[in-house]
N, C-alpha and C. Protein backbone atom coordinates (compact mmCIF):
# COMPACT_ATOMS: atom_id res chain seq x y z
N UNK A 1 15.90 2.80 22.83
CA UNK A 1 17.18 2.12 22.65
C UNK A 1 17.07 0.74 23.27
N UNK A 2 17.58 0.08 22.53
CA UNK A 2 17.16 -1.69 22.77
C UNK A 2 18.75 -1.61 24.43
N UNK A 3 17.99 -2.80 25.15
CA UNK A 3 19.20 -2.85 26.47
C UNK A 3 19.97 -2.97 26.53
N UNK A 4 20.60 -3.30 25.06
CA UNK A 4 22.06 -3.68 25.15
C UNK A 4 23.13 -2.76 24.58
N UNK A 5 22.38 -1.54 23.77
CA UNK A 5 22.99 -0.32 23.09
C UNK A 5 22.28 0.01 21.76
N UNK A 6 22.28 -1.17 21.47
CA UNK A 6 21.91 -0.76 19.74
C UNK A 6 20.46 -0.19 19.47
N UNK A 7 19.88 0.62 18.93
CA UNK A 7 19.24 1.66 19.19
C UNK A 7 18.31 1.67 18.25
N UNK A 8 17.54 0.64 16.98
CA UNK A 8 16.80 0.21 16.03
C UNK A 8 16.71 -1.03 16.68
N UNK A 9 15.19 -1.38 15.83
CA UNK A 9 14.51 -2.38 15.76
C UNK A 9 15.44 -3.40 15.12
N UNK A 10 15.79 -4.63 14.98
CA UNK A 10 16.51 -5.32 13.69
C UNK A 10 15.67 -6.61 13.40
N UNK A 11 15.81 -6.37 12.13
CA UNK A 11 14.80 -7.70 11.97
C UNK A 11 16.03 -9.10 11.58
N UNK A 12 16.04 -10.01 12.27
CA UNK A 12 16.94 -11.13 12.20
C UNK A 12 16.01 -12.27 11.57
N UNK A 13 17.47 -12.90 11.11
CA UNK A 13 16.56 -14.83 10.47
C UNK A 13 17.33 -15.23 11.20
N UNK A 14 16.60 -16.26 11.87
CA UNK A 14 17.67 -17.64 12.67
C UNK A 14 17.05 -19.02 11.55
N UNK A 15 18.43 -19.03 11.49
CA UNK A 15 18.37 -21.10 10.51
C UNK A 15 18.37 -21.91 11.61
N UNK A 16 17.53 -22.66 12.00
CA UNK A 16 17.91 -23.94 13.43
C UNK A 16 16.62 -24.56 13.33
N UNK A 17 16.89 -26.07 13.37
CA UNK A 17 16.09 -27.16 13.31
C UNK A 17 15.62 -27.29 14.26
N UNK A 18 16.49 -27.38 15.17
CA UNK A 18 15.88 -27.47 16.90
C UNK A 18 14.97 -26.79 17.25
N UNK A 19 13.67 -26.86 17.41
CA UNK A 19 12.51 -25.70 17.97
C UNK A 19 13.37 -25.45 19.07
N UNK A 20 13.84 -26.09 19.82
CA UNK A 20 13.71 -25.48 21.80
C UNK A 20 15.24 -24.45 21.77
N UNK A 21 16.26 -25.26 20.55
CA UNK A 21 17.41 -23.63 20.13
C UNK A 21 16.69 -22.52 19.79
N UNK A 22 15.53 -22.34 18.60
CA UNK A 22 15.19 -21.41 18.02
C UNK A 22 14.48 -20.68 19.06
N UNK A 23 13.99 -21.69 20.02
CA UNK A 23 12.80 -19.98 21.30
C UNK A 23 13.75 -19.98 22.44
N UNK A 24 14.69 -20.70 22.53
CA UNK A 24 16.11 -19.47 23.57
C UNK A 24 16.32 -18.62 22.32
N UNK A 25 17.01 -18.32 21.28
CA UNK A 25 17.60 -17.53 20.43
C UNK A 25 15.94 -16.48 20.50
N UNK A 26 15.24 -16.72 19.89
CA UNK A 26 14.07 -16.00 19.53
C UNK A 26 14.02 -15.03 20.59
N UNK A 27 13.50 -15.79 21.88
CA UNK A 27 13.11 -14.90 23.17
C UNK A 27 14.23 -13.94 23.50
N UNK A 28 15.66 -14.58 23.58
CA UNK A 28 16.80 -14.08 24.00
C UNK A 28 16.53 -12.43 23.07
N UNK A 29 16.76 -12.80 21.90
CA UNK A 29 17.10 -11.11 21.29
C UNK A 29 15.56 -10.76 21.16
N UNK A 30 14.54 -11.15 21.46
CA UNK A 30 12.85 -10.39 21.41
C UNK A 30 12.96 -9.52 22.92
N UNK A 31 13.53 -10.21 23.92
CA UNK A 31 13.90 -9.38 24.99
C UNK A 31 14.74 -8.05 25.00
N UNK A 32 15.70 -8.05 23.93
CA UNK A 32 16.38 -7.02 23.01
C UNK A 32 15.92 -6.05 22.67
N UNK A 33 14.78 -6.53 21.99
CA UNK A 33 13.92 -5.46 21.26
C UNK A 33 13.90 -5.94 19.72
N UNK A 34 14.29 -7.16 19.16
CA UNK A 34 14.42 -7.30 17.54
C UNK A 34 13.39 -8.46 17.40
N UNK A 35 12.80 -8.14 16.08
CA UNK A 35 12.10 -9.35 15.18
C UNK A 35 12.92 -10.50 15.31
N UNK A 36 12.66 -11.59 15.53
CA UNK A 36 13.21 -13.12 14.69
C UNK A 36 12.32 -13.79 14.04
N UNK A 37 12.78 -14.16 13.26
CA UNK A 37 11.68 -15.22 12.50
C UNK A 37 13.02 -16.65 12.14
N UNK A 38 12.64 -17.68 12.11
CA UNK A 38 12.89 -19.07 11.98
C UNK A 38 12.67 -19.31 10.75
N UNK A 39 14.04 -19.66 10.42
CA UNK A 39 13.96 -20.70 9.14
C UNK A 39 14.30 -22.05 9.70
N UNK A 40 13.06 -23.20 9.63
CA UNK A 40 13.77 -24.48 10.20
C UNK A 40 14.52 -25.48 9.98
N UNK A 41 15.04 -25.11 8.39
CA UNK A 41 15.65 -26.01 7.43
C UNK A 41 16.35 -25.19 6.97
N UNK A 42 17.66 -25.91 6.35
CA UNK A 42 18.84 -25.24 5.56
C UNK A 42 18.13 -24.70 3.83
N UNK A 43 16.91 -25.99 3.44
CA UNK A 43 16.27 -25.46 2.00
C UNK A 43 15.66 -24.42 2.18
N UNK A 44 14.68 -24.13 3.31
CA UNK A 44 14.12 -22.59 3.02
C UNK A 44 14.74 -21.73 3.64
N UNK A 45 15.88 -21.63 4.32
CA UNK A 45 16.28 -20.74 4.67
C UNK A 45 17.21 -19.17 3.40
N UNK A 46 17.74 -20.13 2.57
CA UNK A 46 17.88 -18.69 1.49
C UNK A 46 16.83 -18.32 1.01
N UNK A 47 15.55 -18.98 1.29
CA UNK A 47 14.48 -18.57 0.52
C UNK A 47 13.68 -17.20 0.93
N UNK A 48 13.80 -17.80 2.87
CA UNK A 48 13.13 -16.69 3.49
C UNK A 48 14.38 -15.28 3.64
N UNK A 49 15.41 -15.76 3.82
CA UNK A 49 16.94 -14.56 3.91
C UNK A 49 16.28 -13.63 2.03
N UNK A 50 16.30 -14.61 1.30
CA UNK A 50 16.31 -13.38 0.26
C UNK A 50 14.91 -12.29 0.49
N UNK A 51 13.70 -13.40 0.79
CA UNK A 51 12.13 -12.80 0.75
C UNK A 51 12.20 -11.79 1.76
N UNK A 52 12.95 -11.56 2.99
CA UNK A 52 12.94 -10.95 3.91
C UNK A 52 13.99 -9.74 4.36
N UNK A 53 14.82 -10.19 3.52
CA UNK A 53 16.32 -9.04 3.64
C UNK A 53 16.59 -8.57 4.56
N UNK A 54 16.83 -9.53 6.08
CA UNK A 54 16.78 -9.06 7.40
C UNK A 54 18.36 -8.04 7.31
N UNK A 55 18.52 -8.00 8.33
CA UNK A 55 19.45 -7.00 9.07
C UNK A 55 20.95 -8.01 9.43
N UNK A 56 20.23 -8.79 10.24
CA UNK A 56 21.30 -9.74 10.29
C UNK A 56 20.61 -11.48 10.13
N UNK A 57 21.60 -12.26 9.64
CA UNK A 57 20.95 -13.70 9.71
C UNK A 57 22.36 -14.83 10.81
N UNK A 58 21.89 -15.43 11.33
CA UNK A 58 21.69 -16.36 12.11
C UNK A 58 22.16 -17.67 11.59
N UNK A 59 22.91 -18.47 11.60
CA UNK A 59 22.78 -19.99 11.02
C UNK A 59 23.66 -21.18 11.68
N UNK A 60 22.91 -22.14 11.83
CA UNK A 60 23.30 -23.15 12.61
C UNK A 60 23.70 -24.13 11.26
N UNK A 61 24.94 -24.75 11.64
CA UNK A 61 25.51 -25.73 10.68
C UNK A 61 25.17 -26.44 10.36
N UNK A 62 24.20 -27.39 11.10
CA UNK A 62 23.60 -28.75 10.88
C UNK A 62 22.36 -29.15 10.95
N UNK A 63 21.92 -28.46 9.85
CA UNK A 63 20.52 -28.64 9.04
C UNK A 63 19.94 -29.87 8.48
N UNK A 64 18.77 -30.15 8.44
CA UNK A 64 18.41 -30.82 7.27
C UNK A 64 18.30 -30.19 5.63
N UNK A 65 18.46 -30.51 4.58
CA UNK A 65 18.84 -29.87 3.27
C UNK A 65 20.26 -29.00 3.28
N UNK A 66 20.35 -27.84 3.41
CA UNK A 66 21.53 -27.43 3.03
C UNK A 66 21.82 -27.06 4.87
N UNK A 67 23.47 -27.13 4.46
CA UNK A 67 24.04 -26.52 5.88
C UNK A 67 23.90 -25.35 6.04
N UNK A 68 24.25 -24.82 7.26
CA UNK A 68 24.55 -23.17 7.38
C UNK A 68 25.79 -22.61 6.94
N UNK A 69 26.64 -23.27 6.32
CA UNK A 69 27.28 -23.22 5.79
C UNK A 69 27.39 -23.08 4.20
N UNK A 70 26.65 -23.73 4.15
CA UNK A 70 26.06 -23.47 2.42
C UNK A 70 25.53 -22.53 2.37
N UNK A 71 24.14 -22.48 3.31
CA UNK A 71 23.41 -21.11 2.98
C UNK A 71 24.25 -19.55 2.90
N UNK A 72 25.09 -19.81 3.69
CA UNK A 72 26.60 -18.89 3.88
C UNK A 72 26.91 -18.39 2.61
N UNK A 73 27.29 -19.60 1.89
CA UNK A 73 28.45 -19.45 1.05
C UNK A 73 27.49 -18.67 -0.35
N UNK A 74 25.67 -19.14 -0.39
CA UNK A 74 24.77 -18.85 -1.41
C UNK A 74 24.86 -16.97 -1.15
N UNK A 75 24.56 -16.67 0.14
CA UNK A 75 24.41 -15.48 0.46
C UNK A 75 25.40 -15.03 -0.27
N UNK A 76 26.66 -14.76 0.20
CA UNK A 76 27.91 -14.03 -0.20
C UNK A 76 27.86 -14.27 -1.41
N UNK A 77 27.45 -14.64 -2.32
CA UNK A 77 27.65 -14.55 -4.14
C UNK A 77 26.28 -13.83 -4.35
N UNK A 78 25.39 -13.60 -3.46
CA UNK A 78 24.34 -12.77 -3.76
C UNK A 78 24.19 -11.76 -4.14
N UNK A 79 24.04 -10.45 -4.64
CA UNK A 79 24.20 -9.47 -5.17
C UNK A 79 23.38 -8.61 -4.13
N UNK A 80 22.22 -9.23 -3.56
CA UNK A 80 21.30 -8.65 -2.52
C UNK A 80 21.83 -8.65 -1.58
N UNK A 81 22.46 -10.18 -0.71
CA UNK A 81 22.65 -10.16 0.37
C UNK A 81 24.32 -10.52 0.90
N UNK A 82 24.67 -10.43 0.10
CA UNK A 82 26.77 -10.74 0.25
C UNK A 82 27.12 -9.77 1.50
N UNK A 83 26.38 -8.41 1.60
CA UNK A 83 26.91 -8.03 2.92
C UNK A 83 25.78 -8.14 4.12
N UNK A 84 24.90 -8.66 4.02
CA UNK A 84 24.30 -8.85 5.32
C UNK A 84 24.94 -9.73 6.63
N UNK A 85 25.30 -9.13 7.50
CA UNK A 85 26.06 -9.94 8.62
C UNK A 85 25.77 -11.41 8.99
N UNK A 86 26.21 -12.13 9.45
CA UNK A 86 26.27 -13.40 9.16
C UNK A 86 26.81 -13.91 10.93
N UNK A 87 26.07 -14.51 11.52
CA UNK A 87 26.47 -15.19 13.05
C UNK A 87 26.10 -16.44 12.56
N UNK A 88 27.64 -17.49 12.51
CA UNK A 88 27.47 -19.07 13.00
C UNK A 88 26.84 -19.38 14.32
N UNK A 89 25.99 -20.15 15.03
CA UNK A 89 25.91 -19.86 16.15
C UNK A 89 25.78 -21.41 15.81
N UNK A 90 26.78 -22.16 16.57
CA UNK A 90 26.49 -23.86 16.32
C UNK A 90 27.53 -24.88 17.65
N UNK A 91 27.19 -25.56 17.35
CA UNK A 91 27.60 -27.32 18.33
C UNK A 91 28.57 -27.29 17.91
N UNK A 92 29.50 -27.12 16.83
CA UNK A 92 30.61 -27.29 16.25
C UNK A 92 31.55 -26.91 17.13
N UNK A 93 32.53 -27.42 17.34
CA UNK A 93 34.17 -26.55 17.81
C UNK A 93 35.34 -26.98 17.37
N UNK A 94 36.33 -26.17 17.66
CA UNK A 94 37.46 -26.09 17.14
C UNK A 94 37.83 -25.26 15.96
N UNK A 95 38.98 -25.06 16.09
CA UNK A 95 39.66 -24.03 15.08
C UNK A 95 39.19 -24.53 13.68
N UNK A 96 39.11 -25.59 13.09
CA UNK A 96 39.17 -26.03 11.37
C UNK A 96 37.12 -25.20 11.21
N UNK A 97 36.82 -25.74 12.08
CA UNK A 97 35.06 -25.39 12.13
C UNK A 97 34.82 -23.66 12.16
N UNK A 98 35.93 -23.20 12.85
CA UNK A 98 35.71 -21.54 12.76
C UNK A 98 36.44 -20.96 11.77
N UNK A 99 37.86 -21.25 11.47
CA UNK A 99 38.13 -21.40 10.18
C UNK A 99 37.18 -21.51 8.85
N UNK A 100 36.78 -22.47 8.49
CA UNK A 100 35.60 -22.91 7.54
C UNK A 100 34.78 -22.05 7.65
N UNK A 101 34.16 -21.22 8.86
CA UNK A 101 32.52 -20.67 8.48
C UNK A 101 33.42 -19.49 8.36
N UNK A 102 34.69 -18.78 9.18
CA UNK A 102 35.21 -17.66 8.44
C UNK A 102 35.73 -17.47 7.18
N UNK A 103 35.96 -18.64 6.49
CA UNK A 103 36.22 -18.06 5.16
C UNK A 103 35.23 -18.07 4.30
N UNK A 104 33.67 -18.71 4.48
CA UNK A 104 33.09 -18.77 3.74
C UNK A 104 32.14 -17.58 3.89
N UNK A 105 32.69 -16.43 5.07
CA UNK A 105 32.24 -15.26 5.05
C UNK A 105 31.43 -15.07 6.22
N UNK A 106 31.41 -15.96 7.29
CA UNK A 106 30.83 -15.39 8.46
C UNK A 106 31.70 -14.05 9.14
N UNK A 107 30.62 -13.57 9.91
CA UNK A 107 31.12 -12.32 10.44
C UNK A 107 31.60 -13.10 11.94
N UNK A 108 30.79 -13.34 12.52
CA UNK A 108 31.21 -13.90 14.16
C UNK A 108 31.00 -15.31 14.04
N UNK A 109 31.33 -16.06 14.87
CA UNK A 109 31.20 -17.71 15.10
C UNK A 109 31.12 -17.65 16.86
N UNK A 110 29.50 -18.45 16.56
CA UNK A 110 29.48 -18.82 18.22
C UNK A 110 29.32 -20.02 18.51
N UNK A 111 29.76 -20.74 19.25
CA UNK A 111 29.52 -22.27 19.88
C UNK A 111 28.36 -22.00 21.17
N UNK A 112 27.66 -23.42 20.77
CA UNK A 112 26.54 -24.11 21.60
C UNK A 112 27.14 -25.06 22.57
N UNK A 113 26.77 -25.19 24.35
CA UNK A 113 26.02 -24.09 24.43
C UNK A 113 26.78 -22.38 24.53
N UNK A 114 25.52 -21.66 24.90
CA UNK A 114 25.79 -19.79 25.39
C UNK A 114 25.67 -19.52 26.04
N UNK A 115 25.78 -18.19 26.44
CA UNK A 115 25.18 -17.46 27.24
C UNK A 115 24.50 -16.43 26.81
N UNK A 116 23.54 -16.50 27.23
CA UNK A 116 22.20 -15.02 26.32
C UNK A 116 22.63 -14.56 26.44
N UNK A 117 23.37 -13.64 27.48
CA UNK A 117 23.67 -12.15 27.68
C UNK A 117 24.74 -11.76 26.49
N UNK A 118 25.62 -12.94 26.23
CA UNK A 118 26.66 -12.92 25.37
C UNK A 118 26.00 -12.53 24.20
N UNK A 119 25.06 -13.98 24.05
CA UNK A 119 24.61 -13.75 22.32
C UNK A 119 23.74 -12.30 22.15
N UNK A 120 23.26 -11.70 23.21
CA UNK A 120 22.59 -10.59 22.69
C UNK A 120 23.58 -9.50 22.52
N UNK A 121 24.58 -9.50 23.23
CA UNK A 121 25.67 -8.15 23.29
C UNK A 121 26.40 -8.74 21.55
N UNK A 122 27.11 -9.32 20.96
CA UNK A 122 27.32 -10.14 20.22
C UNK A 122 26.60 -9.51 18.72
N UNK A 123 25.20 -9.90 19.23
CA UNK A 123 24.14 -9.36 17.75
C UNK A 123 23.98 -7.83 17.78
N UNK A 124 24.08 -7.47 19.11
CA UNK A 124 23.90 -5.80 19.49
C UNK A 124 25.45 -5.05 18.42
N UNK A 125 26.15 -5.68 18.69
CA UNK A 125 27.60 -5.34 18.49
C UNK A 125 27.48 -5.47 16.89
N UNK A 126 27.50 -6.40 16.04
CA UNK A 126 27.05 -6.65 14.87
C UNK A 126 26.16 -5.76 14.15
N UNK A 127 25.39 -5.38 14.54
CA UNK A 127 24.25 -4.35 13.91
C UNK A 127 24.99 -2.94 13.85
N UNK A 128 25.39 -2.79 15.20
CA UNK A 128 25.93 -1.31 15.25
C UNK A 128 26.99 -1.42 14.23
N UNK A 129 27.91 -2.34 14.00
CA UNK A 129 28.88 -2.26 12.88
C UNK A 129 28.29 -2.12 11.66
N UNK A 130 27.16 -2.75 11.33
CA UNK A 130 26.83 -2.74 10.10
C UNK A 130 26.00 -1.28 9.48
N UNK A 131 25.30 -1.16 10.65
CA UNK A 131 25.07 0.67 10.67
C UNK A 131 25.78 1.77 10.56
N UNK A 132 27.24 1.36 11.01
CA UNK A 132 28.18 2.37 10.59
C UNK A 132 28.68 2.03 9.24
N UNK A 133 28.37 0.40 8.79
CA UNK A 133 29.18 0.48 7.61
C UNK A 133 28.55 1.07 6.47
N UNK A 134 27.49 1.14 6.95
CA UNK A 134 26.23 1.63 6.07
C UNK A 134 26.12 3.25 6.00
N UNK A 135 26.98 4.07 7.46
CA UNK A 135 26.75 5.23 6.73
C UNK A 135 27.53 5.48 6.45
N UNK A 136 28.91 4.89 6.33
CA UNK A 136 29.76 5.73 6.20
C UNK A 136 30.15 5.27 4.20
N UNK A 137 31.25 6.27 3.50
CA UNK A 137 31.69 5.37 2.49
C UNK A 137 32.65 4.37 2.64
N UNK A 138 33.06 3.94 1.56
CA UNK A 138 34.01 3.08 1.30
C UNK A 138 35.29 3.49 2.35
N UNK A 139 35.89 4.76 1.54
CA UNK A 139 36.97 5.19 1.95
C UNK A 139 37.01 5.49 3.46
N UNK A 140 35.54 6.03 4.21
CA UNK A 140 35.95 6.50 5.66
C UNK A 140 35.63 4.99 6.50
N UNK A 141 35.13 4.16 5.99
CA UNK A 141 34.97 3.06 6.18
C UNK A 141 36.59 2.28 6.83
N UNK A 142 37.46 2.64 5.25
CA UNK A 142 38.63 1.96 5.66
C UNK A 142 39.42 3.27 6.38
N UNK A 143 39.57 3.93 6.49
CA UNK A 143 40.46 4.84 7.28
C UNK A 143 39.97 4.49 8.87
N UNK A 144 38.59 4.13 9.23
CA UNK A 144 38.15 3.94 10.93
C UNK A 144 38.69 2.69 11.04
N UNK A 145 38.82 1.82 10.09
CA UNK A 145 39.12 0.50 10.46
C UNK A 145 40.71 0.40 10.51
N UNK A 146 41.06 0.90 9.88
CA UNK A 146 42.93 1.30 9.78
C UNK A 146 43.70 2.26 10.75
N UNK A 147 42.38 2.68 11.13
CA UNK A 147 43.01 3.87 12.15
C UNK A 147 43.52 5.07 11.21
């Protein structure tokens, strides 16, 4: 069981230009127990999200080629990947900026800088949701969420 609860391997994509963001993020959840792999550009990043069909993906807003925001918005019309979980993790703030990446279908929104401990409990938390959404159906799906 990874240290923070979640109890599988997960294989993650992080989108971030910044090498020295991508090996805090990298190391942070490899200490976890999960794969990361780096997409360093907004253009290959749907490329490697589709080639790779991680668990969860990662994306920083302000790319070169497409935003993380775009790549966002490509995912969710995907047929493959529309429900793969989705963490903004970016420089951005304010309400219109978390707004925006939530409607274009992010699951969580985090601002730069963090705190590891956060971002790993955060992605830990994320997975386990998506594992339950995964076993459960539709219907018991919405009855846990409705109470």
């Amino acid at each position: 069981m990874g240290e923070k609860g979640y109890n599988t391997l997960a294989h993650i994509i992080y989108a971030e230009d910044d090498e020295f963001m991508a090996d805090i993020v990298r190391t942070t959840l490899q200490e976890d127990g999960h794969v990361v792999g780096i997409a360093d550009d907004g253009e290959n990043a749907p490329q490697a999200i589709k080639a790779k069909k991680p668990d969860l993906v990662i994306l920083d807003c302000n790319m070169p080629g497409l935003s993380g925001i775009s790549v966002l918005e490509r995912m969710r019309v995907d047929s493959q990947l529309y429900q793969t979980p989705v963490l903004v993790l970016t420089s951005r703030s304010g309400a219109s900026n978390v707004n925006l990446a939530k409607f274009a279908g992010a699951n969580e929104y985090m601002e730069k800088p963090f705190d590891r401990d956060y971002l790993a409990f955060i992605v830990d938390e994320m997975l386990a949701k998506a594992a339950f959404c995964v076993s459960k159906s539709p219907e018991a799906n919405a009855r846990a969420y409705l109470g």
